[in-house]
N, C-alpha and C. Protein backbone atom coordinates (compact mmCIF):
# COMPACT_ATOMS: atom_id res chain seq x y z
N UNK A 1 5.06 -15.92 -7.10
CA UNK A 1 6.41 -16.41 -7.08
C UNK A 1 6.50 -17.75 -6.35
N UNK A 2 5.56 -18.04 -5.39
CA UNK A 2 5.75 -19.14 -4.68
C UNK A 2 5.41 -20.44 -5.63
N UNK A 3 4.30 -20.11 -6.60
CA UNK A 3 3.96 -21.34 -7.43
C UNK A 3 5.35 -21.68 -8.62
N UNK A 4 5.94 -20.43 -8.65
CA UNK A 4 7.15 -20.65 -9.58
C UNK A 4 8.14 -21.44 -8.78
N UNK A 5 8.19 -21.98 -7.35
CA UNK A 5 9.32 -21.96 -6.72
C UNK A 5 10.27 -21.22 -5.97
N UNK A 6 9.78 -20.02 -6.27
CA UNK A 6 10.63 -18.91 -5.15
C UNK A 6 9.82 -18.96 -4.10
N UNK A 7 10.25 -19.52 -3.49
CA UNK A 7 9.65 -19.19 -2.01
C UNK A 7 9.94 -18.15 -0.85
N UNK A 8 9.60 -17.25 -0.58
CA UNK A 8 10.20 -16.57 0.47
C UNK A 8 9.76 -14.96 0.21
N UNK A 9 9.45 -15.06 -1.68
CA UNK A 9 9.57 -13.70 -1.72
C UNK A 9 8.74 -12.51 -1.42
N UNK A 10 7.49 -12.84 -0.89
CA UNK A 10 6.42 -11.69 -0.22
C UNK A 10 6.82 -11.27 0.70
N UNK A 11 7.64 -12.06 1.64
CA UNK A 11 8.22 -11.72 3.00
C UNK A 11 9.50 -10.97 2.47
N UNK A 12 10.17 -11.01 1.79
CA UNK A 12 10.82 -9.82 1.08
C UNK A 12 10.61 -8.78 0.99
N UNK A 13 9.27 -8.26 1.02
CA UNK A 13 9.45 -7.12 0.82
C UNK A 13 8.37 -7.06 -1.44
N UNK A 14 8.14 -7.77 -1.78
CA UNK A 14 7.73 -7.86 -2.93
C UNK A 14 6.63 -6.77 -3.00
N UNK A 15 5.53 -6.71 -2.13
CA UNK A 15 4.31 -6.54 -2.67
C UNK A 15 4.59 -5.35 -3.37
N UNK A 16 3.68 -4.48 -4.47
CA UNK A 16 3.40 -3.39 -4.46
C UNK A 16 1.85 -2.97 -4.20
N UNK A 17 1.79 -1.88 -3.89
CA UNK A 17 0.79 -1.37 -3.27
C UNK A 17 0.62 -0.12 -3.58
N UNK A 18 -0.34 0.57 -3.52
CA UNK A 18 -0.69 1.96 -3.75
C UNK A 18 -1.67 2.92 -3.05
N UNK A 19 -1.08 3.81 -2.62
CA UNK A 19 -2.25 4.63 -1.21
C UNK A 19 -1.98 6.22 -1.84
N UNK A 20 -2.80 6.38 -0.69
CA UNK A 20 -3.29 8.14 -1.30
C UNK A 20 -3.17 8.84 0.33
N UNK A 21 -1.88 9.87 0.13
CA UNK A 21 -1.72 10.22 1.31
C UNK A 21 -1.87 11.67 1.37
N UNK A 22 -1.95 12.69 2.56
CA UNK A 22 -1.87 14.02 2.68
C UNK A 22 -1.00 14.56 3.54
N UNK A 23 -1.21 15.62 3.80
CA UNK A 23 -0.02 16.46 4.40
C UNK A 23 -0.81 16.53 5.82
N UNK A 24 0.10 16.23 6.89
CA UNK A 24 0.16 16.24 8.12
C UNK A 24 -0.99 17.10 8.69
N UNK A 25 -1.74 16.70 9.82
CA UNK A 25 -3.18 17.37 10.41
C UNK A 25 -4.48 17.80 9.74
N UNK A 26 -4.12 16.58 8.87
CA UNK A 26 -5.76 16.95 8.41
C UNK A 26 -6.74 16.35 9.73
N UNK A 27 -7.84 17.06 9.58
CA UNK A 27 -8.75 16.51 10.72
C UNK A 27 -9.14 14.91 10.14
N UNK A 28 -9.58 14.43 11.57
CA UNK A 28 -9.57 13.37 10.95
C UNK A 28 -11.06 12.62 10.14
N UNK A 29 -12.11 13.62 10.65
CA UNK A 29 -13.48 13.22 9.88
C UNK A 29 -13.30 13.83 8.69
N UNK A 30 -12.06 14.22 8.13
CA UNK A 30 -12.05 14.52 6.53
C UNK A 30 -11.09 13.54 6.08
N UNK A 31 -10.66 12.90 6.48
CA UNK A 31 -9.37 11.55 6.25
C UNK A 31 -10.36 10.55 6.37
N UNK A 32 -11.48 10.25 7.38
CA UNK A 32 -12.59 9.33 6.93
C UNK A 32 -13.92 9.35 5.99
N UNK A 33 -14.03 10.97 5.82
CA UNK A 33 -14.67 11.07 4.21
C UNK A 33 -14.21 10.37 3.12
N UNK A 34 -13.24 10.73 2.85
CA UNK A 34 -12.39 10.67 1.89
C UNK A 34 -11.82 9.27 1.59
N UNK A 35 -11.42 8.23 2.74
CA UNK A 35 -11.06 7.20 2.82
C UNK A 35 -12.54 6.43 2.50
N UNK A 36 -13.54 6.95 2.61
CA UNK A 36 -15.16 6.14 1.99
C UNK A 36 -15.27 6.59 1.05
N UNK A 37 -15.18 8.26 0.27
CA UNK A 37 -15.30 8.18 -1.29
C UNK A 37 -14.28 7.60 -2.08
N UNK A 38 -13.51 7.48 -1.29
CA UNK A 38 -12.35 6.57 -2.16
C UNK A 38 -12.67 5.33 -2.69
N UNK A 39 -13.28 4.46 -0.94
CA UNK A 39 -13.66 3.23 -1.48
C UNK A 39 -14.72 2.90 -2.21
N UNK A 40 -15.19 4.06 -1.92
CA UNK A 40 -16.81 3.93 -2.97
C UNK A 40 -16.36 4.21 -4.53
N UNK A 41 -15.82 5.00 -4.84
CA UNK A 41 -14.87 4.85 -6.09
C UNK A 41 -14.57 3.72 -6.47
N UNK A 42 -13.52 3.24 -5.78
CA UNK A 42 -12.48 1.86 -6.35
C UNK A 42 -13.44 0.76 -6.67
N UNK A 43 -14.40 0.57 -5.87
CA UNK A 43 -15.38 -0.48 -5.98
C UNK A 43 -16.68 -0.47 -6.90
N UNK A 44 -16.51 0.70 -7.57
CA UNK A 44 -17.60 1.10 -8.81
C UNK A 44 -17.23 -0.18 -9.72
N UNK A 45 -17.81 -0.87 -10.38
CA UNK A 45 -17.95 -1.74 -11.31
C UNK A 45 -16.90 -1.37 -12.94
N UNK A 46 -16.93 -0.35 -13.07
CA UNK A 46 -16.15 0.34 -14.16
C UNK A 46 -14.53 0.37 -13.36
N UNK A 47 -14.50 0.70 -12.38
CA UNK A 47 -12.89 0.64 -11.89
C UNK A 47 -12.79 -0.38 -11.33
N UNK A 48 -13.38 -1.31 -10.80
CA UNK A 48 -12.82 -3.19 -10.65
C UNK A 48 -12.25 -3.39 -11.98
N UNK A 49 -12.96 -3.42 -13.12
CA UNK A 49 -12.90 -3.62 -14.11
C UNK A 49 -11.33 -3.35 -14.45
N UNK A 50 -11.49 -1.54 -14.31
CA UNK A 50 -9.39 -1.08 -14.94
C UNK A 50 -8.82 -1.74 -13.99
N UNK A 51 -9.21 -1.76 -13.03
CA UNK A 51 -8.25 -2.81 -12.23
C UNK A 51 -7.53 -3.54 -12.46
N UNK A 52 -8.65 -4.12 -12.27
CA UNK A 52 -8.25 -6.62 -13.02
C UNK A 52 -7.83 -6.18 -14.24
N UNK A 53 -8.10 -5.42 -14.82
CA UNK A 53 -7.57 -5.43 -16.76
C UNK A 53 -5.69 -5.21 -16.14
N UNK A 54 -5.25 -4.52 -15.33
CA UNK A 54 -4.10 -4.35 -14.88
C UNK A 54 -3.33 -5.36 -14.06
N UNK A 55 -4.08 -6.49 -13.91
CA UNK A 55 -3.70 -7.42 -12.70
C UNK A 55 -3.46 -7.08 -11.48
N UNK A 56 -4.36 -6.20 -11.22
CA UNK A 56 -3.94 -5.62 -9.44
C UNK A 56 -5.36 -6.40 -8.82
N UNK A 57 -4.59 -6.57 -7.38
CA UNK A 57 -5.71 -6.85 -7.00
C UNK A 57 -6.27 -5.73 -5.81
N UNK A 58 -7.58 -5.53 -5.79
CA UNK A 58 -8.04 -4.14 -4.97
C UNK A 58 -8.44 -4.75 -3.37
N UNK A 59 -7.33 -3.71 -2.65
CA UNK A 59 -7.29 -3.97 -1.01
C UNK A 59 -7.53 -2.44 -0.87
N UNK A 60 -8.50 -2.11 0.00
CA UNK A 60 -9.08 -1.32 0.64
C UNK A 60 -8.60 -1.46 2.35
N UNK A 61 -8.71 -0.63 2.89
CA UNK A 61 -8.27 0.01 4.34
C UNK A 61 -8.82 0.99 4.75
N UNK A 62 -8.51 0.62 6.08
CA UNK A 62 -9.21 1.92 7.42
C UNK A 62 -7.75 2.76 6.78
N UNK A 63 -7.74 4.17 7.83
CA UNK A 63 -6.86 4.90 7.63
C UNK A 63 -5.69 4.29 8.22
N UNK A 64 -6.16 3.85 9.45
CA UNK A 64 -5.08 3.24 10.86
C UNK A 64 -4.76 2.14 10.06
N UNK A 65 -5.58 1.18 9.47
CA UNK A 65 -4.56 0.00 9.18
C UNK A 65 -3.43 0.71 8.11
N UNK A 66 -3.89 1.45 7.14
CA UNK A 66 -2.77 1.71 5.90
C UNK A 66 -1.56 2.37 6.81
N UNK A 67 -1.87 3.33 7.83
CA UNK A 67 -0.59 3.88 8.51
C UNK A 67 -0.03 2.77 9.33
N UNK A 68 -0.16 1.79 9.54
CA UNK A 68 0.10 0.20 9.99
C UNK A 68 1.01 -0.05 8.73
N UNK A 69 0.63 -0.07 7.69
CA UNK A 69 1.53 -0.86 6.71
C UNK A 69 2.44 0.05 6.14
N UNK A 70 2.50 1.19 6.29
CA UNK A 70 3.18 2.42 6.20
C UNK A 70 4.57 2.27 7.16
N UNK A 71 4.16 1.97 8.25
CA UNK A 71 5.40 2.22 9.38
C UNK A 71 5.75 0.79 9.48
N UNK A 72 5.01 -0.49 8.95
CA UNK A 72 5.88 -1.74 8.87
C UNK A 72 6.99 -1.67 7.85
N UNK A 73 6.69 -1.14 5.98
CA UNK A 73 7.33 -1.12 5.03
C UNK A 73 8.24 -0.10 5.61
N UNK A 74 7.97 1.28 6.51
CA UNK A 74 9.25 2.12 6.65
C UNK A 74 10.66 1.20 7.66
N UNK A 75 10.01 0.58 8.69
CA UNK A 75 10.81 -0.29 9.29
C UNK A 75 11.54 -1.56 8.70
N UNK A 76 11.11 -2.05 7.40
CA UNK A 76 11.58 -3.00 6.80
C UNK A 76 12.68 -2.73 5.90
N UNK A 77 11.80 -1.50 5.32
CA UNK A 77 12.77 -1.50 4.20
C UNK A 77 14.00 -0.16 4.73
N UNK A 78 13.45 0.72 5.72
CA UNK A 78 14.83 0.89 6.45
C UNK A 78 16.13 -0.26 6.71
N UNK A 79 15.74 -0.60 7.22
CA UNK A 79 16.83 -1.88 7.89
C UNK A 79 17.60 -2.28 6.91
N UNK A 80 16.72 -2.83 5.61
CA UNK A 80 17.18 -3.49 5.04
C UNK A 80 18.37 -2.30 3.94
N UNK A 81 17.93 -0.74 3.91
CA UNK A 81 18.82 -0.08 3.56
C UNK A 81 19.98 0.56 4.28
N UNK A 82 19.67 0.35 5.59
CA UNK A 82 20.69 0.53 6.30
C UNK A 82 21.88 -0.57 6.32
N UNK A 83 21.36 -1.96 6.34
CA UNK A 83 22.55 -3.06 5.87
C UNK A 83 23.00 -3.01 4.85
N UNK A 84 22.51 -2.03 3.95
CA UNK A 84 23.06 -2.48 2.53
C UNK A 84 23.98 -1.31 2.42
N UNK A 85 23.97 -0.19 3.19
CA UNK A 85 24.70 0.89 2.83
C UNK A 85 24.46 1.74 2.10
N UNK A 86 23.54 1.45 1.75
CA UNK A 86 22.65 2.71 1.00
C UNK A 86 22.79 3.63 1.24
N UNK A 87 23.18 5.38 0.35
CA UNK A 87 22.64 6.38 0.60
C UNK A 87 22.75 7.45 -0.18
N UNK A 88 22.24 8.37 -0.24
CA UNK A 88 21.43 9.51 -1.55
C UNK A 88 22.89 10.65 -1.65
N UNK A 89 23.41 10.92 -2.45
CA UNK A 89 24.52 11.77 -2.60
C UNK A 89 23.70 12.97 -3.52
C-alpha cells in the first residue's frame, strides 16, 4: 500500500497473519516440538512453493514472540474497538 501511496496503512493494523494455537497448559516442551515440526513443515520446498503461489509471505516464530504479537494485535485492535463502539448483540 505504501508504493500505491497509502501511507500509514501497516501501522493500521493491515497485516494478516496466521498461527496455530492450543488450549491453555500445554507443557511447554510439547509447544516447542510442535512449533519445530511446524517449521520444518512450512519450509519443505513443496509448501514455500503453495505459499508464494498464494502471495503470502512465510514468517516463522518462537512461541514467545507469536504470544508477543498476539497480545500487541489484542491491545490494538481492542482500543481501536472500544472507540468505535463496537459490540456483539
Amino acid at each position: 500500500m505504501d508504493e500505491a501511496g497509502v501511507t500509514g496503512y501497516n501501522e493500521a493494523g493491515s497485516d494478516l497473519w496466521f498461527g496455530v494455537v492450543g488450549p491453555a497448559g500445554i507443557p511447554k516442551p510439547i509447544v516447542r516440538k510442535l512449533n519445530e515440526k511446524l517449521i520444518e513443515a512450512l519450509r519443505a520446498p513443496d509448501m514455500r512453493q503453495r505459499i508464494r503461489v498464494q502471495a503470502f509471505d512465510l514468517w516463522t516464530s518462537t512461541p514467545e514472540e507469536f504470544t508477543g504479537v498476539l497480545k500487541s494485535d489484542h491491545a490494538k485492535w481492542g482500543k481501536i474497538v472500544r472507540a468505535a463502539g463496537a459490540r456483539i448483540d
